[in-house]
PDB file of N, CA and C in Angstrom:
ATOM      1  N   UNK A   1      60.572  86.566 119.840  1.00  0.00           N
ATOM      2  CA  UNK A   1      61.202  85.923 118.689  1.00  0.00           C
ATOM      3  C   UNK A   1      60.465  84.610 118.375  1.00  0.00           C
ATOM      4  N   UNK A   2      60.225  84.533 117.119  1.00  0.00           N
ATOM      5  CA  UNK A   2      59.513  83.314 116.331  1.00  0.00           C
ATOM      6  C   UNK A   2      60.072  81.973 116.660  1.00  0.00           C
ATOM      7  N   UNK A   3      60.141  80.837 117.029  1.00  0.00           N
ATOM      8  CA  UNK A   3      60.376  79.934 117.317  1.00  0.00           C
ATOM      9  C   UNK A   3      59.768  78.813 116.400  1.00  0.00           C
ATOM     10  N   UNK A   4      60.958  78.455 115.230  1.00  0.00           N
ATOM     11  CA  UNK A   4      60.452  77.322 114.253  1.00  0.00           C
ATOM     12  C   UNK A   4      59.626  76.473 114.757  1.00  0.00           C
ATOM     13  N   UNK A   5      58.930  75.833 113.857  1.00  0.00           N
ATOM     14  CA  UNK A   5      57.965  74.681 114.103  1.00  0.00           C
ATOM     15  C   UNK A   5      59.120  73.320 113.898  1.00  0.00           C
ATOM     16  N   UNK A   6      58.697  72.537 114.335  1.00  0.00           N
ATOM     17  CA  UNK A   6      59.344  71.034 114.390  1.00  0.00           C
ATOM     18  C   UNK A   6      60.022  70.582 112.768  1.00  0.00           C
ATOM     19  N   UNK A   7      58.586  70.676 112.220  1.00  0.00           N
ATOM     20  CA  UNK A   7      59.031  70.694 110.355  1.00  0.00           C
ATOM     21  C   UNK A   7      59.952  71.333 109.531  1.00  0.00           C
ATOM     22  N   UNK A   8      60.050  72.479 110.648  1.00  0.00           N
ATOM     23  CA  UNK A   8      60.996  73.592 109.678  1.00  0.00           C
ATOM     24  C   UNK A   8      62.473  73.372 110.134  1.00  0.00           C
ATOM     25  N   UNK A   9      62.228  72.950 111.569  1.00  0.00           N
ATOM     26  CA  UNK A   9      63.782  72.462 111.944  1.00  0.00           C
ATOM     27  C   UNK A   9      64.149  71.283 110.839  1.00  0.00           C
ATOM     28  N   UNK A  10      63.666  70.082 110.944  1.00  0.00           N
ATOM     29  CA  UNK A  10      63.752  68.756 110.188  1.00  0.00           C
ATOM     30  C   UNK A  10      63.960  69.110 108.765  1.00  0.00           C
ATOM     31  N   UNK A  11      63.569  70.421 108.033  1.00  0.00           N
ATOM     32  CA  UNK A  11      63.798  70.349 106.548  1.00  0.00           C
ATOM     33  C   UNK A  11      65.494  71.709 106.558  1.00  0.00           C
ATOM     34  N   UNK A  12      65.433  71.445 107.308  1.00  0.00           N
ATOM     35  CA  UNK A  12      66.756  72.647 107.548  1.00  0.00           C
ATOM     36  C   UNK A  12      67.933  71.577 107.528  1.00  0.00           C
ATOM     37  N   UNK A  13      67.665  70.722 108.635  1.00  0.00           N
ATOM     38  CA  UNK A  13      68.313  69.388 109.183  1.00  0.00           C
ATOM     39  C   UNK A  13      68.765  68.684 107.672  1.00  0.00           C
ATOM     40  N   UNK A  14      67.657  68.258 107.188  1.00  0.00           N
ATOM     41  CA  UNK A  14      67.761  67.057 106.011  1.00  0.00           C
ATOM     42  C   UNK A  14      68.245  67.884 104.805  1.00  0.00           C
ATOM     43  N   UNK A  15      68.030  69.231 104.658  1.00  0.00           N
ATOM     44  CA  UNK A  15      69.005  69.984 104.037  1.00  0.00           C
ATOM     45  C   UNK A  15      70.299  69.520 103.605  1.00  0.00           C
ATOM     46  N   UNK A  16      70.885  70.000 105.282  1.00  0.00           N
ATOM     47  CA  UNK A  16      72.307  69.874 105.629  1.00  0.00           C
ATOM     48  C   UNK A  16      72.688  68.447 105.301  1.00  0.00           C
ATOM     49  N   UNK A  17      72.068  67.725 105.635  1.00  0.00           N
ATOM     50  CA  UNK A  17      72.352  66.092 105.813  1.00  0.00           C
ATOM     51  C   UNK A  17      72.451  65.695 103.762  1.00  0.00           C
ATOM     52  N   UNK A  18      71.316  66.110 103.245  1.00  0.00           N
ATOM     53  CA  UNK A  18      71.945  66.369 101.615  1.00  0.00           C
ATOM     54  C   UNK A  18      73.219  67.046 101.219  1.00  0.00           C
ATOM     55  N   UNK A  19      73.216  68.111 101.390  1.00  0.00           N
ATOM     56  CA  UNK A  19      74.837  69.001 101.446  1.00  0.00           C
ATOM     57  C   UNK A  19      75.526  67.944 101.596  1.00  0.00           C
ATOM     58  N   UNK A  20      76.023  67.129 103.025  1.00  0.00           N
ATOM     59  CA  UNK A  20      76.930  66.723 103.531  1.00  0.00           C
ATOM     60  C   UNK A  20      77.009  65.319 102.386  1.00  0.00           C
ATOM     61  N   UNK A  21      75.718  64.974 101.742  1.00  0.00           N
ATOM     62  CA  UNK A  21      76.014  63.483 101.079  1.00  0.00           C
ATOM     63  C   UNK A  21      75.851  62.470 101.961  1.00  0.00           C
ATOM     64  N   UNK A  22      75.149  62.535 103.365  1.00  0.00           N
ATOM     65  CA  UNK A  22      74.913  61.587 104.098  1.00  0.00           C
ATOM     66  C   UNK A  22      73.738  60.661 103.230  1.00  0.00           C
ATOM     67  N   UNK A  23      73.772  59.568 103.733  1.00  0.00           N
ATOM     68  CA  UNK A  23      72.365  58.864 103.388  1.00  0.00           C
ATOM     69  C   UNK A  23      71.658  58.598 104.687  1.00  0.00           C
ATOM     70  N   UNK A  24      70.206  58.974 104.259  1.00  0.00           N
ATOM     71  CA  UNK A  24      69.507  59.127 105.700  1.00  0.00           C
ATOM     72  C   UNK A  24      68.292  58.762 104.839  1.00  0.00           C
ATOM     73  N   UNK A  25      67.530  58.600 105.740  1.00  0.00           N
ATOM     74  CA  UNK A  25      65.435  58.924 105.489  1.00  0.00           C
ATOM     75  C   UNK A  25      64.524  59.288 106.635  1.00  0.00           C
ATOM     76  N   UNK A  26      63.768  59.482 106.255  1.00  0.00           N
ATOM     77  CA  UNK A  26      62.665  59.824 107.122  1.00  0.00           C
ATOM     78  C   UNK A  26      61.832  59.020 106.905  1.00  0.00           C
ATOM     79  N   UNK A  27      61.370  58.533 108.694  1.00  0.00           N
ATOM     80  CA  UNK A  27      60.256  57.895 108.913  1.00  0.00           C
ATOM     81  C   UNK A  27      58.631  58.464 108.485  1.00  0.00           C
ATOM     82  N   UNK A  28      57.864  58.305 108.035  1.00  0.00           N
ATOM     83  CA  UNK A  28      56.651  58.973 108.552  1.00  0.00           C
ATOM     84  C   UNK A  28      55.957  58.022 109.286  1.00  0.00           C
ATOM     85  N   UNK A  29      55.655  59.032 110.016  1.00  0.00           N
ATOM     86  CA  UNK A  29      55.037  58.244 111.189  1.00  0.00           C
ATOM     87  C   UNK A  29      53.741  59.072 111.805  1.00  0.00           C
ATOM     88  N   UNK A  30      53.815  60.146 111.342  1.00  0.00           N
ATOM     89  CA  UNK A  30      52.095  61.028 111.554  1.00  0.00           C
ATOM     90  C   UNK A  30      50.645  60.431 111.088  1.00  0.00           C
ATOM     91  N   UNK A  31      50.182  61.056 112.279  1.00  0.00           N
ATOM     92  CA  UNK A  31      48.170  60.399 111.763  1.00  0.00           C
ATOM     93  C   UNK A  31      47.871  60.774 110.992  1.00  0.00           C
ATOM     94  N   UNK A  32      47.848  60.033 110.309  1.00  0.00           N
ATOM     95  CA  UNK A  32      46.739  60.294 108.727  1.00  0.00           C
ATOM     96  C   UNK A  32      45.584  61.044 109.382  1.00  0.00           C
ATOM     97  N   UNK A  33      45.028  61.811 109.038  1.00  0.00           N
ATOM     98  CA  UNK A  33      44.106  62.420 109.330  1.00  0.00           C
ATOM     99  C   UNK A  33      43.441  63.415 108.519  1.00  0.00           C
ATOM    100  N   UNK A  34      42.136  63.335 108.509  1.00  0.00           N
ATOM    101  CA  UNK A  34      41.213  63.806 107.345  1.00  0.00           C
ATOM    102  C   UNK A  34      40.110  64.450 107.622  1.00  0.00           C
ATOM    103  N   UNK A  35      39.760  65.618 107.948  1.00  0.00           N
ATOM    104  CA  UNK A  35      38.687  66.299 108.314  1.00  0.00           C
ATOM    105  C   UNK A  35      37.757  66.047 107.230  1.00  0.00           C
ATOM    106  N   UNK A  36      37.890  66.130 105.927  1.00  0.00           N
ATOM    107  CA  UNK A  36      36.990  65.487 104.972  1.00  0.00           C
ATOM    108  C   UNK A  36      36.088  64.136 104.972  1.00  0.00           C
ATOM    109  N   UNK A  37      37.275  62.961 105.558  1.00  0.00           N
ATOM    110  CA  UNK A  37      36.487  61.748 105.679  1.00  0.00           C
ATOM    111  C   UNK A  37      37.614  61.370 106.758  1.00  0.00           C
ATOM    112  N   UNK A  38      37.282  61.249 108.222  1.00  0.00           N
ATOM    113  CA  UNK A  38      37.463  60.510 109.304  1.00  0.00           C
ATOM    114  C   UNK A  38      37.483  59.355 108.918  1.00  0.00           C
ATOM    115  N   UNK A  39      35.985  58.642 108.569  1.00  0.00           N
ATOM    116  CA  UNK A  39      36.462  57.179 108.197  1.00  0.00           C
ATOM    117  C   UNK A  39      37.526  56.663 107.321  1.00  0.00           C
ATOM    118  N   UNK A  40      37.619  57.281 106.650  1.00  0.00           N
ATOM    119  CA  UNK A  40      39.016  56.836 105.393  1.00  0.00           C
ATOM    120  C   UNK A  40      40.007  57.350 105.899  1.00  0.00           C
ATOM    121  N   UNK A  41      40.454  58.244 106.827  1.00  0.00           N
ATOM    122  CA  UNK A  41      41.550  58.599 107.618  1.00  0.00           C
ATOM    123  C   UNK A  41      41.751  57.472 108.702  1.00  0.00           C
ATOM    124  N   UNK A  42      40.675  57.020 109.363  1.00  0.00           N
ATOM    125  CA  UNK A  42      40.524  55.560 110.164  1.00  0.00           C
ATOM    126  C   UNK A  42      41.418  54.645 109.858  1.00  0.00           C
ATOM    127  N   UNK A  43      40.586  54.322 108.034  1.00  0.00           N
ATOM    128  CA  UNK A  43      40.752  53.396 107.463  1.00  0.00           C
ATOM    129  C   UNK A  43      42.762  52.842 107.308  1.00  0.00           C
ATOM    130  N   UNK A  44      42.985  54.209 106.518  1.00  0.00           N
ATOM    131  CA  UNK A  44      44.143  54.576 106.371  1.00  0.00           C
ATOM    132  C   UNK A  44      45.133  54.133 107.587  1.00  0.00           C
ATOM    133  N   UNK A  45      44.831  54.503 108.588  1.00  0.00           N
ATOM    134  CA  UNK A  45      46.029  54.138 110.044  1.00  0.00           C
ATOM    135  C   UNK A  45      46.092  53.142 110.044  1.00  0.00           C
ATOM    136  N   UNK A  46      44.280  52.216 110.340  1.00  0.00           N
ATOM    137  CA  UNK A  46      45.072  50.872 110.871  1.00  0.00           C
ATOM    138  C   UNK A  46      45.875  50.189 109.328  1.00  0.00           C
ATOM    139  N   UNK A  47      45.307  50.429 108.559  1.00  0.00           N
ATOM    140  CA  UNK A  47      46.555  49.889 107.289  1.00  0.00           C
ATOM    141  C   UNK A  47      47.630  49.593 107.721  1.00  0.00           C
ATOM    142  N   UNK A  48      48.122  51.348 107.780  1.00  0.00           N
ATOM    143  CA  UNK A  48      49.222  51.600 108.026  1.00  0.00           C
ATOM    144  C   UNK A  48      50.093  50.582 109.340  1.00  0.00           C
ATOM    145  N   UNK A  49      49.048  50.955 110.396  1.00  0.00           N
ATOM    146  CA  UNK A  49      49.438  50.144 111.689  1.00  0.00           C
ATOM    147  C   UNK A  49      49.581  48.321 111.201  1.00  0.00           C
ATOM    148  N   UNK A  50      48.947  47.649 110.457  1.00  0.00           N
ATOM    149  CA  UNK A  50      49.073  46.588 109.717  1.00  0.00           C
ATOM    150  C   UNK A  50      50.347  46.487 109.421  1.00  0.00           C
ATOM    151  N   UNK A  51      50.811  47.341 108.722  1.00  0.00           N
ATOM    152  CA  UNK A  51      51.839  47.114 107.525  1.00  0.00           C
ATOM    153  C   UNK A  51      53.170  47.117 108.324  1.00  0.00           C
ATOM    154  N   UNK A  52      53.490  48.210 109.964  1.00  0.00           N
ATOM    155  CA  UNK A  52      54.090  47.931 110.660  1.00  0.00           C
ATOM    156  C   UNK A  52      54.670  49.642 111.344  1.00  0.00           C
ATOM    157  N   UNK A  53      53.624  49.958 110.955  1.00  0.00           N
ATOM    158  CA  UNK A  53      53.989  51.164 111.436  1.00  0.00           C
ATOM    159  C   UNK A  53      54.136  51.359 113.030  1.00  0.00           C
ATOM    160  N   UNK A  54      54.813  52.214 113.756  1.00  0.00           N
ATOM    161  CA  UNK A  54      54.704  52.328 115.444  1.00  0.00           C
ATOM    162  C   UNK A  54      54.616  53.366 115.811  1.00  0.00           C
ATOM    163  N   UNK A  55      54.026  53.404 116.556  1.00  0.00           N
ATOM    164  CA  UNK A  55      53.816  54.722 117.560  1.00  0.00           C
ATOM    165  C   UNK A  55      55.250  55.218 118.295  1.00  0.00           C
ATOM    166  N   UNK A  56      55.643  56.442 118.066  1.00  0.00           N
ATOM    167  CA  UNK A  56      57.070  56.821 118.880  1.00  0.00           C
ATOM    168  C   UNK A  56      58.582  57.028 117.562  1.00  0.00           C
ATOM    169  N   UNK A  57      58.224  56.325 116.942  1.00  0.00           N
ATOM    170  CA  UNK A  57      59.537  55.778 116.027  1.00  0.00           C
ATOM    171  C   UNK A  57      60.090  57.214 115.888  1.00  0.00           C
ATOM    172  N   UNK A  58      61.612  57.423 115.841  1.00  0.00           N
ATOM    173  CA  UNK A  58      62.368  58.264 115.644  1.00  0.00           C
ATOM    174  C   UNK A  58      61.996  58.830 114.084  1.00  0.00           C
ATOM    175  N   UNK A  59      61.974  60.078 113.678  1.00  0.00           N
ATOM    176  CA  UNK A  59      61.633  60.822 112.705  1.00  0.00           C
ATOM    177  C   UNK A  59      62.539  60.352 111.355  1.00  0.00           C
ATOM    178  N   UNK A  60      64.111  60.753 111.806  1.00  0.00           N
ATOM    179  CA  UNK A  60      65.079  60.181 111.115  1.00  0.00           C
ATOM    180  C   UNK A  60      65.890  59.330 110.889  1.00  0.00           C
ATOM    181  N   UNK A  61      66.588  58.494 110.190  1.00  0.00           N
ATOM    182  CA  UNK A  61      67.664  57.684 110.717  1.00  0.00           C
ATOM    183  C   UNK A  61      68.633  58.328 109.611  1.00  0.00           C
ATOM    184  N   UNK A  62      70.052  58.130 109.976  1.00  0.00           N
ATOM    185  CA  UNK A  62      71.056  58.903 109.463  1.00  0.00           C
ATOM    186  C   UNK A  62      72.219  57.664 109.421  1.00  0.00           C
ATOM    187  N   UNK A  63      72.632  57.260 108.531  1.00  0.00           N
ATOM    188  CA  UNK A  63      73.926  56.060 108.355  1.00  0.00           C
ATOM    189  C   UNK A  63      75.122  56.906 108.467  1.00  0.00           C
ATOM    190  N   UNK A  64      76.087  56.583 109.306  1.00  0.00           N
ATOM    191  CA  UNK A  64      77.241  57.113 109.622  1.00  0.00           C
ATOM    192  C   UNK A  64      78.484  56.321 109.148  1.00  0.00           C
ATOM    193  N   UNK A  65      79.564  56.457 109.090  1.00  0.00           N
ATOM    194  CA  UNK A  65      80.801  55.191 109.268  1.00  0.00           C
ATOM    195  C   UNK A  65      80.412  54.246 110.643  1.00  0.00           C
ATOM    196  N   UNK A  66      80.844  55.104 111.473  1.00  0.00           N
ATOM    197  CA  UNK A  66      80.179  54.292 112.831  1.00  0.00           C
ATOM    198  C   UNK A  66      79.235  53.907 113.906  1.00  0.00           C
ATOM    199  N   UNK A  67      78.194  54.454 112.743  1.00  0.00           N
ATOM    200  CA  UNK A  67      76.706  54.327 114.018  1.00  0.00           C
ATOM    201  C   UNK A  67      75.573  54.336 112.771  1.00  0.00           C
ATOM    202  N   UNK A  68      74.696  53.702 113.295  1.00  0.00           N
ATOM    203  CA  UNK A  68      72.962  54.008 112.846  1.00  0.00           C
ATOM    204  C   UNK A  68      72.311  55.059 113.593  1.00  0.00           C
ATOM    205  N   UNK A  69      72.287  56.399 113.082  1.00  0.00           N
ATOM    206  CA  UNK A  69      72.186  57.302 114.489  1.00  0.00           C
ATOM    207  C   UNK A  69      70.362  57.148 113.823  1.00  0.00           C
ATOM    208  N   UNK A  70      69.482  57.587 114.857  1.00  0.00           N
ATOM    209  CA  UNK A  70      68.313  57.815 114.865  1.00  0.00           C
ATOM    210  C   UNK A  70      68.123  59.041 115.931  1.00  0.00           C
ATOM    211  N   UNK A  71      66.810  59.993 114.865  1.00  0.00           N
ATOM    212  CA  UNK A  71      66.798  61.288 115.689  1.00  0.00           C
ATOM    213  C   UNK A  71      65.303  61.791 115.340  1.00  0.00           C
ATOM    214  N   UNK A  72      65.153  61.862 116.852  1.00  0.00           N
ATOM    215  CA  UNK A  72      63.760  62.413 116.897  1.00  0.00           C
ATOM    216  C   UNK A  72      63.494  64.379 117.049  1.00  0.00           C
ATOM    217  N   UNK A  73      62.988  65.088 116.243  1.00  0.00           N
ATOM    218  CA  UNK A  73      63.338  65.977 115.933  1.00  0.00           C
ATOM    219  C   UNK A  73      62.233  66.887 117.510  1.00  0.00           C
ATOM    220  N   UNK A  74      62.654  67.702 117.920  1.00  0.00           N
ATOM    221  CA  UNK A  74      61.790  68.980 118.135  1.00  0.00           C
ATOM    222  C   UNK A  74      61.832  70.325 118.429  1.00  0.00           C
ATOM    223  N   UNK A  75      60.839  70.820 118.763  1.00  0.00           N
ATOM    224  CA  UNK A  75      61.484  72.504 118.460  1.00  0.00           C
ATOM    225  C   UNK A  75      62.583  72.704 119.504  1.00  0.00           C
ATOM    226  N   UNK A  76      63.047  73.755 119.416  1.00  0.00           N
ATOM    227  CA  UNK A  76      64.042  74.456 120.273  1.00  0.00           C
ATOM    228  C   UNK A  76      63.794  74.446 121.468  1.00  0.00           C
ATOM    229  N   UNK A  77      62.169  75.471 121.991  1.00  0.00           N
ATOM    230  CA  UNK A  77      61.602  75.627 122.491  1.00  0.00           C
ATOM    231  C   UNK A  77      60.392  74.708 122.425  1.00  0.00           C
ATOM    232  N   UNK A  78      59.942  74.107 123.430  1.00  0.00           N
ATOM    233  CA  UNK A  78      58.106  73.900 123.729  1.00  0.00           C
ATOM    234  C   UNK A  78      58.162  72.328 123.105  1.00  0.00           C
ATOM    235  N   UNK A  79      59.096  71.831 123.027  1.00  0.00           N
ATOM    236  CA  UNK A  79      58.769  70.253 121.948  1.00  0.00           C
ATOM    237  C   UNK A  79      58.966  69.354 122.921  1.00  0.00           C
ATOM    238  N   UNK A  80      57.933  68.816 122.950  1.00  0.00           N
ATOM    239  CA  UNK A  80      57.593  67.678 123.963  1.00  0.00           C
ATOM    240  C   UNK A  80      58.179  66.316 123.690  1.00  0.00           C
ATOM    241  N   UNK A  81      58.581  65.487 124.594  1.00  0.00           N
ATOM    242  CA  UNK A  81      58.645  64.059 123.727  1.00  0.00           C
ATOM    243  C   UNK A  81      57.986  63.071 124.837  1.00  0.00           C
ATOM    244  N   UNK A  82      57.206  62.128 123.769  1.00  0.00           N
ATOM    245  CA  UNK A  82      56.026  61.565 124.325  1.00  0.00           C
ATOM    246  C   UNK A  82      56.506  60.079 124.799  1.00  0.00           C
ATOM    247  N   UNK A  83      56.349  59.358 125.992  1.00  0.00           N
ATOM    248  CA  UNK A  83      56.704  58.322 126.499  1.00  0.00           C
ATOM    249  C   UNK A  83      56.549  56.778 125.664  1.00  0.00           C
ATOM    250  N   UNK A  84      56.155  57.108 124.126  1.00  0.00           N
ATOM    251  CA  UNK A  84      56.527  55.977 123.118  1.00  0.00           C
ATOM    252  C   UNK A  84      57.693  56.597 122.184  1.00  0.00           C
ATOM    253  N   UNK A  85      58.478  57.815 122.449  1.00  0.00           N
ATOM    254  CA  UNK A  85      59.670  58.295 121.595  1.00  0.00           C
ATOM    255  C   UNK A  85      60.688  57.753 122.766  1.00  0.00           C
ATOM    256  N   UNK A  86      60.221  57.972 124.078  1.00  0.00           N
ATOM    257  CA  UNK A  86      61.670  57.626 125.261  1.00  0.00           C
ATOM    258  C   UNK A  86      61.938  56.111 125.265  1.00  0.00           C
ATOM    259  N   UNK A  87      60.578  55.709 124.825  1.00  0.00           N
ATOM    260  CA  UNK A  87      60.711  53.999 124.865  1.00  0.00           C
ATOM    261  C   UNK A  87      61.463  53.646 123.421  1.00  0.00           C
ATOM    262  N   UNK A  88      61.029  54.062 122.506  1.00  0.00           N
ATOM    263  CA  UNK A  88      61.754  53.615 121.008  1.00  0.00           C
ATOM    264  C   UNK A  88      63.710  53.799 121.310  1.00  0.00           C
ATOM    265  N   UNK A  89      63.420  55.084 122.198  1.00  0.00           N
ATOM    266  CA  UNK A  89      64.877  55.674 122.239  1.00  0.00           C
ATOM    267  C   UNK A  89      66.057  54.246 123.294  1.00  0.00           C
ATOM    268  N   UNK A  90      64.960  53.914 123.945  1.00  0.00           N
ATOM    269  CA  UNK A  90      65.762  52.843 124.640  1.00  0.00           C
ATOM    270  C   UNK A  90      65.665  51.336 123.886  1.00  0.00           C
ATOM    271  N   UNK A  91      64.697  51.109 123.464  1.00  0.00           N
ATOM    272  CA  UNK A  91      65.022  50.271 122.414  1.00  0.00           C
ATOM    273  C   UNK A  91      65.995  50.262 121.375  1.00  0.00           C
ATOM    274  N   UNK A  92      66.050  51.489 120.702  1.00  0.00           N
ATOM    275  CA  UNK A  92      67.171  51.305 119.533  1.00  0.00           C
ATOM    276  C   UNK A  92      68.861  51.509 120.496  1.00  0.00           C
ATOM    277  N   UNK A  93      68.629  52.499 121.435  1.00  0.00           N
ATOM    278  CA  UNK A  93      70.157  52.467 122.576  1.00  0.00           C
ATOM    279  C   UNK A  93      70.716  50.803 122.897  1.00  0.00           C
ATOM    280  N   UNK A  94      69.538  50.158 122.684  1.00  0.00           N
ATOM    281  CA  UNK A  94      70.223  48.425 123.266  1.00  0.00           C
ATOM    282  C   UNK A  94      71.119  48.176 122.274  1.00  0.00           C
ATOM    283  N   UNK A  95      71.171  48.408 120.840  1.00  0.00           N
ATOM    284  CA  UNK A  95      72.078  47.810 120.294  1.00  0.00           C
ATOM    285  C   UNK A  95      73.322  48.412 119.820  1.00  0.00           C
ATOM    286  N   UNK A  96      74.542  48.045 119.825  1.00  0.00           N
ATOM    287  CA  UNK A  96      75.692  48.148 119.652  1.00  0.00           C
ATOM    288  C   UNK A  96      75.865  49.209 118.574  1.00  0.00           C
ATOM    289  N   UNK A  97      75.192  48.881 117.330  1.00  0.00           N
ATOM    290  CA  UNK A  97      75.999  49.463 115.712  1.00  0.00           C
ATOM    291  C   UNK A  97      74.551  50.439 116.053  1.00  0.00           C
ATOM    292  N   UNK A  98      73.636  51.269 116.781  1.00  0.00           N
ATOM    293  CA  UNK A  98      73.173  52.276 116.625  1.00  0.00           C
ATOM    294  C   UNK A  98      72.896  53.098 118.030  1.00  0.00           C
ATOM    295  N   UNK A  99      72.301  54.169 117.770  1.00  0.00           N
ATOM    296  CA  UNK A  99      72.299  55.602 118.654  1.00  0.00           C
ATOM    297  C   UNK A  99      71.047  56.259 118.166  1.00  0.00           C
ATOM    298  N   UNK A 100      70.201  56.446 119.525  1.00  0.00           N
ATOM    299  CA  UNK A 100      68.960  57.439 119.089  1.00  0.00           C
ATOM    300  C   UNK A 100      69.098  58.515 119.916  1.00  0.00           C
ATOM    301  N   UNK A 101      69.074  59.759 119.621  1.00  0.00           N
ATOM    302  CA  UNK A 101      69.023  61.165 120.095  1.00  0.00           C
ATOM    303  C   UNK A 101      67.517  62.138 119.673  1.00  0.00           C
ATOM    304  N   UNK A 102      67.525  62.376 120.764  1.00  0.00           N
ATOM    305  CA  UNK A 102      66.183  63.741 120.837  1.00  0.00           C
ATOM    306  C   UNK A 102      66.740  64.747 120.191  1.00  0.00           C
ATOM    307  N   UNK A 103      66.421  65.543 119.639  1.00  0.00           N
ATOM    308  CA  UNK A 103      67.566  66.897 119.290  1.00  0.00           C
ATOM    309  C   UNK A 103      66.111  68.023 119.312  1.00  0.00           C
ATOM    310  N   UNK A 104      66.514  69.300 120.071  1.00  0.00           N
ATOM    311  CA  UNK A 104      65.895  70.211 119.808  1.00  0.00           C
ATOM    312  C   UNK A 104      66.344  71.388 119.008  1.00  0.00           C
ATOM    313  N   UNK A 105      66.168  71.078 117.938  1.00  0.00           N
ATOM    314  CA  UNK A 105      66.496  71.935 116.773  1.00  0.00           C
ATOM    315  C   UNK A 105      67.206  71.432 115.937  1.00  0.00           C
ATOM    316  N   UNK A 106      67.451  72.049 114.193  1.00  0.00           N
ATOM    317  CA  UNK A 106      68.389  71.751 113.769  1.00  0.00           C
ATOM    318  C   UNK A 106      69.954  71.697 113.888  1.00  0.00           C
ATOM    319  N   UNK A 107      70.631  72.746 114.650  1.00  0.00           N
ATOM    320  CA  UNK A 107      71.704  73.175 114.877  1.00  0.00           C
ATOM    321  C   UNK A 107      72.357  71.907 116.106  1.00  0.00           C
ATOM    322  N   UNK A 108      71.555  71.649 117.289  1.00  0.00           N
ATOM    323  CA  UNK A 108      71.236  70.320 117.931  1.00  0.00           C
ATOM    324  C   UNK A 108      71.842  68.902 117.202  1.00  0.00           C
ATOM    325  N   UNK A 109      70.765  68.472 116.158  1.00  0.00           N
ATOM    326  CA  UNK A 109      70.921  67.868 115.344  1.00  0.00           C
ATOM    327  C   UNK A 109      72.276  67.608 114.703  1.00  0.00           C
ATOM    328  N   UNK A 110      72.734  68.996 114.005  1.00  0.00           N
ATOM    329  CA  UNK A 110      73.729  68.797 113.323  1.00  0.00           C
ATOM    330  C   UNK A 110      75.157  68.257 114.170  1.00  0.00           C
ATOM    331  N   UNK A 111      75.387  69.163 115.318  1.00  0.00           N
ATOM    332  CA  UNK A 111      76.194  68.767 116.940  1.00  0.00           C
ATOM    333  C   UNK A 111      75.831  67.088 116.812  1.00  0.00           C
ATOM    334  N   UNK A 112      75.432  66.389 116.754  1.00  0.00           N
ATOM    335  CA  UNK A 112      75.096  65.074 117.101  1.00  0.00           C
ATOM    336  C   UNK A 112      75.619  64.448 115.948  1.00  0.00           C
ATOM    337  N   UNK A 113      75.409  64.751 114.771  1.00  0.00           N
ATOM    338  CA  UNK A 113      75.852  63.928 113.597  1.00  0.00           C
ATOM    339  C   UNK A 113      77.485  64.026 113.256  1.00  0.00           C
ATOM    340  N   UNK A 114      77.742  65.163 113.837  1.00  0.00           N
ATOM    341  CA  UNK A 114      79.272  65.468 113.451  1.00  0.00           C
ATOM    342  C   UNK A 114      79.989  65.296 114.525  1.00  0.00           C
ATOM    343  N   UNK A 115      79.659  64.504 115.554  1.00  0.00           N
ATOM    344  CA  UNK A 115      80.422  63.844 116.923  1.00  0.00           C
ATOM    345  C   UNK A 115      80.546  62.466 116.232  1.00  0.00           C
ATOM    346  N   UNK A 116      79.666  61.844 115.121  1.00  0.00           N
ATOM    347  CA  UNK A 116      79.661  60.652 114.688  1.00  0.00           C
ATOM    348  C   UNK A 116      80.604  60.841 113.556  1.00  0.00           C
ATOM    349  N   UNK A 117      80.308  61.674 112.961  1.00  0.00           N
ATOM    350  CA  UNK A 117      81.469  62.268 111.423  1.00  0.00           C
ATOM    351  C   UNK A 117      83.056  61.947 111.972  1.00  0.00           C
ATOM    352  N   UNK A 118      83.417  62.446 112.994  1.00  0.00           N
ATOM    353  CA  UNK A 118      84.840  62.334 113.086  1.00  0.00           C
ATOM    354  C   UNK A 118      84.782  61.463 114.171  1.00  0.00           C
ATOM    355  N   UNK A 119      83.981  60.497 114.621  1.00  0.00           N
ATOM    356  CA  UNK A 119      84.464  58.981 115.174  1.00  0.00           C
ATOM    357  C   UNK A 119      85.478  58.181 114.530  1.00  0.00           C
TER     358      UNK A 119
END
């Protein structure tokens, strides 16, 4: 059995999260990257890294009544999370008015937002 890619969970996810009328966004936070021109893909990051971008940052953030939830998306199966997502995750856990969760999958995801829904 086929096992979604990370993207396909997250647009399933932000779907639902439209349906529901939540207000949320997505981080981007992927390498620019350019098989055409490396250097201008270069160029492009550290910009980016300038402007304040980070390595790790949670994919989503989702506004609740009672939380700033943040959620780093991955597959069901096989989705790794890399030791600048566990660190972001304990960074944003320090504060009071938010919550960061790993979720593997959309269905995951949704379980997490609707423990916050009826807080």
């Amino acid at each position: 059995m086929r096992v979604p890619h990370e993207s396909e969970e997250q647009m399933a996810f932000v779907q639902w999260l439209t349906f529901k009328g939540l207000d949320f966004f997505a981080v981007k936070n992927e390498q620019t990257m350019s098989k055409k021109s490396p250097q201008m893909a270069a160029i492009q990051e550290a910009k980016a890294k300038r402007m304040g971008k980070k390595t790790g940052v949670q994919d989503l953030v989702i506004f609740t009544h009672s939380q700033i939830v943040f959620i780093e998306m991955k597959r069901k199966k096989g989705g790794k999370v890399s030791e600048e997502q566990k660190e972001w995750n304990k960074i944003v856990n320090k504060y009071p008015y938010a919550k960061a969760h790993i979720c593997y999958g959309c269905a995951d995801a949704i379980n997490v937002i609707e423990k916050y829904l009826k807080a």
